[in-house]
Protein backbone atom coordinates (compact mmCIF):
# COMPACT_ATOMS: atom_id res chain seq x y z
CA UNK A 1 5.02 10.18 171.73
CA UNK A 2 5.98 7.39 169.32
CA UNK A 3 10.09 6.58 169.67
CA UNK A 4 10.19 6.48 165.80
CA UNK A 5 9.56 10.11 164.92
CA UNK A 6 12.42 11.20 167.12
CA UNK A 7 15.09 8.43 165.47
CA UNK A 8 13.30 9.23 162.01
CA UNK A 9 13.67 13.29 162.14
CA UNK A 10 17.55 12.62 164.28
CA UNK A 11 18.43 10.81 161.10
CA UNK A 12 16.97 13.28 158.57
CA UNK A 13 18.39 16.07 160.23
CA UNK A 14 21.96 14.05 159.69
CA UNK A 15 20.77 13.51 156.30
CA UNK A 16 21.04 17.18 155.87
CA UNK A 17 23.84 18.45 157.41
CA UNK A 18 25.87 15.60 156.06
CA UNK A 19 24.76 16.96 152.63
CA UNK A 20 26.09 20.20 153.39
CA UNK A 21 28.88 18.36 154.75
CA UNK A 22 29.69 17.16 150.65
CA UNK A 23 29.07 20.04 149.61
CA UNK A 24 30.87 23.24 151.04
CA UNK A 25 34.23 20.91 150.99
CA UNK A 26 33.97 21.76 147.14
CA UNK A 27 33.41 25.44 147.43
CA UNK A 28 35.68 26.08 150.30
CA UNK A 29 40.20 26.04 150.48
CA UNK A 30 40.98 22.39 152.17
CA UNK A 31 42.34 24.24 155.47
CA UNK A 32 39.46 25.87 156.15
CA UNK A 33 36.56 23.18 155.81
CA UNK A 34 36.20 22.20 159.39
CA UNK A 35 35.77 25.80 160.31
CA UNK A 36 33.73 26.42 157.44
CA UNK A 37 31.55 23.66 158.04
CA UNK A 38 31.33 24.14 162.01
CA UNK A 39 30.65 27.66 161.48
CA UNK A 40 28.14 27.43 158.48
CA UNK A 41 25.88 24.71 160.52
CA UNK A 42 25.80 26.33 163.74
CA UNK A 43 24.76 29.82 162.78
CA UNK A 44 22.54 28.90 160.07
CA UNK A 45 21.28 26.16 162.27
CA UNK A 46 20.23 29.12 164.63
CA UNK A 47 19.07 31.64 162.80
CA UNK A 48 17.03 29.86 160.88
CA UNK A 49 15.65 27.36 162.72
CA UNK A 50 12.14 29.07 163.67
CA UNK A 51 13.09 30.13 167.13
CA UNK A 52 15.47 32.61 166.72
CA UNK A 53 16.23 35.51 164.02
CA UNK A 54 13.12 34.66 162.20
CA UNK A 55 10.31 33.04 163.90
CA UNK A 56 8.46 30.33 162.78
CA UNK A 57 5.16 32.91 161.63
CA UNK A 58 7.81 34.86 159.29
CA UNK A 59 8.78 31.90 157.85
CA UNK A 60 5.30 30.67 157.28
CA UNK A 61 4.42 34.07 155.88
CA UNK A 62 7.37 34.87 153.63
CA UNK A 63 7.87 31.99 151.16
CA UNK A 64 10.98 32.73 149.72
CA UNK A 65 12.15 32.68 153.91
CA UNK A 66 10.41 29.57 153.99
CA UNK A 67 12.54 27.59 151.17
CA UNK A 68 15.93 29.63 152.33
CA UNK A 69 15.39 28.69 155.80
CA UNK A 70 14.52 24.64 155.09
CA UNK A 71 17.79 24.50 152.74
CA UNK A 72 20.24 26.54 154.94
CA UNK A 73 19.18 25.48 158.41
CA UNK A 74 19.64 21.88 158.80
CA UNK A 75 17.52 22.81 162.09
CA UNK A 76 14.76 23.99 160.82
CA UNK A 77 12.18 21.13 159.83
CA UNK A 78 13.48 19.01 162.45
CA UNK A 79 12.52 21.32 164.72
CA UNK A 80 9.14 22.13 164.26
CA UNK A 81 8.74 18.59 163.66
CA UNK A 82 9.66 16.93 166.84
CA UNK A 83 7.69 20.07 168.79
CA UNK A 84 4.57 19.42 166.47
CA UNK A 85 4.57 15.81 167.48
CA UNK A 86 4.89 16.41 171.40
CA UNK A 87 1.91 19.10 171.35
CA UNK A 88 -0.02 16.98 169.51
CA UNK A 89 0.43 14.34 172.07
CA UNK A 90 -1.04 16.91 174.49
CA UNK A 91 -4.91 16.83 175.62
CA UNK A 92 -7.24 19.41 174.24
CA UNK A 93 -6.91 21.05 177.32
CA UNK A 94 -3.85 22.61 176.69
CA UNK A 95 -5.06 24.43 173.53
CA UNK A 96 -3.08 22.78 170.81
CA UNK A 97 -5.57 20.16 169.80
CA UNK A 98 -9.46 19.92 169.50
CA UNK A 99 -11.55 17.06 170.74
CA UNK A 100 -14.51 15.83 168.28
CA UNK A 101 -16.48 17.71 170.28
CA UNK A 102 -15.07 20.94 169.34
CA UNK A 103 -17.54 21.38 166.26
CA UNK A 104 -16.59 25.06 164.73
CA UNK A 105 -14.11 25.93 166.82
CA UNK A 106 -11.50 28.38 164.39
CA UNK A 107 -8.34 27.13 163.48
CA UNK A 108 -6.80 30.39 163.91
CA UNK A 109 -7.39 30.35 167.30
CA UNK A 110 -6.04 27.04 167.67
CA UNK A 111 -2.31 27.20 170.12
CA UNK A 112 -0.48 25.69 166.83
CA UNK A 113 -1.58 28.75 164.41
CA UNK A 114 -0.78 31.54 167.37
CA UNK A 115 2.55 30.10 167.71
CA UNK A 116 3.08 29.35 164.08
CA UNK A 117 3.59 25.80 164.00
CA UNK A 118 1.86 23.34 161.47
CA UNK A 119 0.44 25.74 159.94
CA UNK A 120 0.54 24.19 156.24
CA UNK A 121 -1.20 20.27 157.53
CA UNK A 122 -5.05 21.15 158.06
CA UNK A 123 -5.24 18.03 160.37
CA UNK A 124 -2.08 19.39 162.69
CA UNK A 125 -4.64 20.02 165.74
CA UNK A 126 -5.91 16.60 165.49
CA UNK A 127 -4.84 14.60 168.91
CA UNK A 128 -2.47 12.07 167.59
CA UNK A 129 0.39 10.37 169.93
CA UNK A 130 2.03 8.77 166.55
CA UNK A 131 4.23 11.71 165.50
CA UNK A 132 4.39 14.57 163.02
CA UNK A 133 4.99 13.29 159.66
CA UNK A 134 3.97 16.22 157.11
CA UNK A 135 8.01 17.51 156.30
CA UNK A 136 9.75 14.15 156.04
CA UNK A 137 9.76 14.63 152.48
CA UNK A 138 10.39 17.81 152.30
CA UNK A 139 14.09 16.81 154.11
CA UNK A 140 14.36 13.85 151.95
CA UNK A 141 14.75 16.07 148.89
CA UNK A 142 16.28 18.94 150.74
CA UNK A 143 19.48 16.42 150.89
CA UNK A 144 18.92 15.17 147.58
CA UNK A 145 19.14 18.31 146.08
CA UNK A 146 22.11 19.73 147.89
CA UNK A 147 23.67 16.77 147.07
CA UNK A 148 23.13 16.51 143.28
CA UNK A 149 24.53 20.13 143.66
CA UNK A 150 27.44 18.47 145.07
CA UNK A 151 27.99 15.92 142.16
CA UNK A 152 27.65 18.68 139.63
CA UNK A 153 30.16 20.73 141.61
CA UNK A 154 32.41 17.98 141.73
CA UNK A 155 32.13 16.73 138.03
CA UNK A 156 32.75 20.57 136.78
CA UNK A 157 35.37 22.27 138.83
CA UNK A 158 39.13 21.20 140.18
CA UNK A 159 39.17 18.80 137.58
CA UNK A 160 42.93 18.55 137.55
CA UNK A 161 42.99 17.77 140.95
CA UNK A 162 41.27 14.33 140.06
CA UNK A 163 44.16 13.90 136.98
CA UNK A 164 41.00 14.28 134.50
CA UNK A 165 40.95 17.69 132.09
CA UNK A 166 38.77 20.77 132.38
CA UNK A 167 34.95 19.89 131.99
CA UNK A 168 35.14 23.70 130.31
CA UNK A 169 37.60 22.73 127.73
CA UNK A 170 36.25 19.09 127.22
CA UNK A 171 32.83 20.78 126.48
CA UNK A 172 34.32 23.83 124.53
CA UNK A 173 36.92 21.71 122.42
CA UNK A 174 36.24 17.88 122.52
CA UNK A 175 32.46 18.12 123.67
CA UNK A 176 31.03 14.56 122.39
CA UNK A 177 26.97 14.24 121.87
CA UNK A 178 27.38 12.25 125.06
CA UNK A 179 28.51 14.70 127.23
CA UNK A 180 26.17 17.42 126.30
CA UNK A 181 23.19 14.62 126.80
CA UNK A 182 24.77 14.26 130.52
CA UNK A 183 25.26 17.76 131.37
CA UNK A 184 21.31 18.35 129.76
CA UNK A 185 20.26 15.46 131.97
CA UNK A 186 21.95 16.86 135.23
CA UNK A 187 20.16 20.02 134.29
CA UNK A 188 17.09 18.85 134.17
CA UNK A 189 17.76 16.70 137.14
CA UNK A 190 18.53 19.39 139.31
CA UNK A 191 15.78 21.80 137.95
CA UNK A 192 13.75 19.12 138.72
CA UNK A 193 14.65 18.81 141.71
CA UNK A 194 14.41 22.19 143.18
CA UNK A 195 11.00 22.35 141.64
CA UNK A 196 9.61 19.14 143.54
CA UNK A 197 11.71 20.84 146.79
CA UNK A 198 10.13 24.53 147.05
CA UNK A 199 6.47 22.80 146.25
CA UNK A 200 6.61 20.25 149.09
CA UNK A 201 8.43 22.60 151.55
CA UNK A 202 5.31 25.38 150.97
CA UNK A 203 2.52 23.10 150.21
């Protein structure tokens, strides 16, 4: 297969756990972060990464366990990624992809919809040595959101810690029309956000 979809998915798959990376730090006591952090993406990054705990045809059945397992295992799309673009490197042959010739042949019997793989791209069992392309969006925005979580996070708590006052009592007691614009914006930011997210992770 095509060197680029294995450097594109290596980096988006540092492009999430680095996001996690900004963001646990903020939720977690300063001695325990490495731990937290080591911990956090190896089990998740296991569990639910398709292969074990829940399989890739629970995820693809369960949409709630579809968005959980994209945002807490940093694993998980560049997993079935990188797997979907070496099978459909493969010859028909092997039962993952369908020659032209194949006229009516049913999906469901196709190798990628036993196993669970692709299931959302209608063209996944089209023979194509390019690479897998259909979730690099999906873990664009994955990091974007975790880390707009992260700037809210930041901007709200342990305020004293960066010699600035409580965002509570600045918004309670001294809340300008400025900073409830900002906080409304962030809002619908990260609403936004998570919106655009879940629809491209279960389109």
């Amino acid at each position: 297969i095509s060197p680029n979809i294995t450097y594109l998915w290596f980096f988006l798959l540092m492009w999430i756990t680095v996001s996690w990376a900004l963001l646990i730090p903020l939720l977690v006591p300063a001695g325990s972060v490495m731990l937290v952090i080591t911990l956090f993406t190896a089990i998740c990054g296991v569990l639910f990464a398709g292969t074990f705990g829940m399989t890739t045809l629970q995820i693809y059945d369960n949409s709630i366990a579809a968005i959980f397992s994209a945002f807490f295992g940093s694993t998980r799309l560049f997993l079935e990624s990188v797997v979907v673009s070496i099978y459909r490197c493969l010859p028909s042959q092997y039962g993952f992809t369908q020659s032209e010739e194949a006229v009516g042949f049913p999906e469901s019997l196709s190798l990628f919809a036993v196993k669970g793989m692709g299931v959302n791209d209608s063209t996944v069992s089209e023979q194509d040595c390019d690479g897998w392309y259909w979730y690099v969006w999906s873990a664009i925005l994955v990091g974007l959101t975790l880390r707009c979580c992260a700037f809210g996070v930041i901007n709200t708590f342990n305020q004293s810690m960066q010699a600035k006052k409580s965002f509570w009592r600045k918004l309670r007691h001294n809340g300008s029309p400025r900073l409830y614009v900002e906080t409304a914006i962030f809002w619908l930011v990260l609403i936004g956000l998570m919106v655009i997210t879940c629809w491209s992770i279960l389109r």
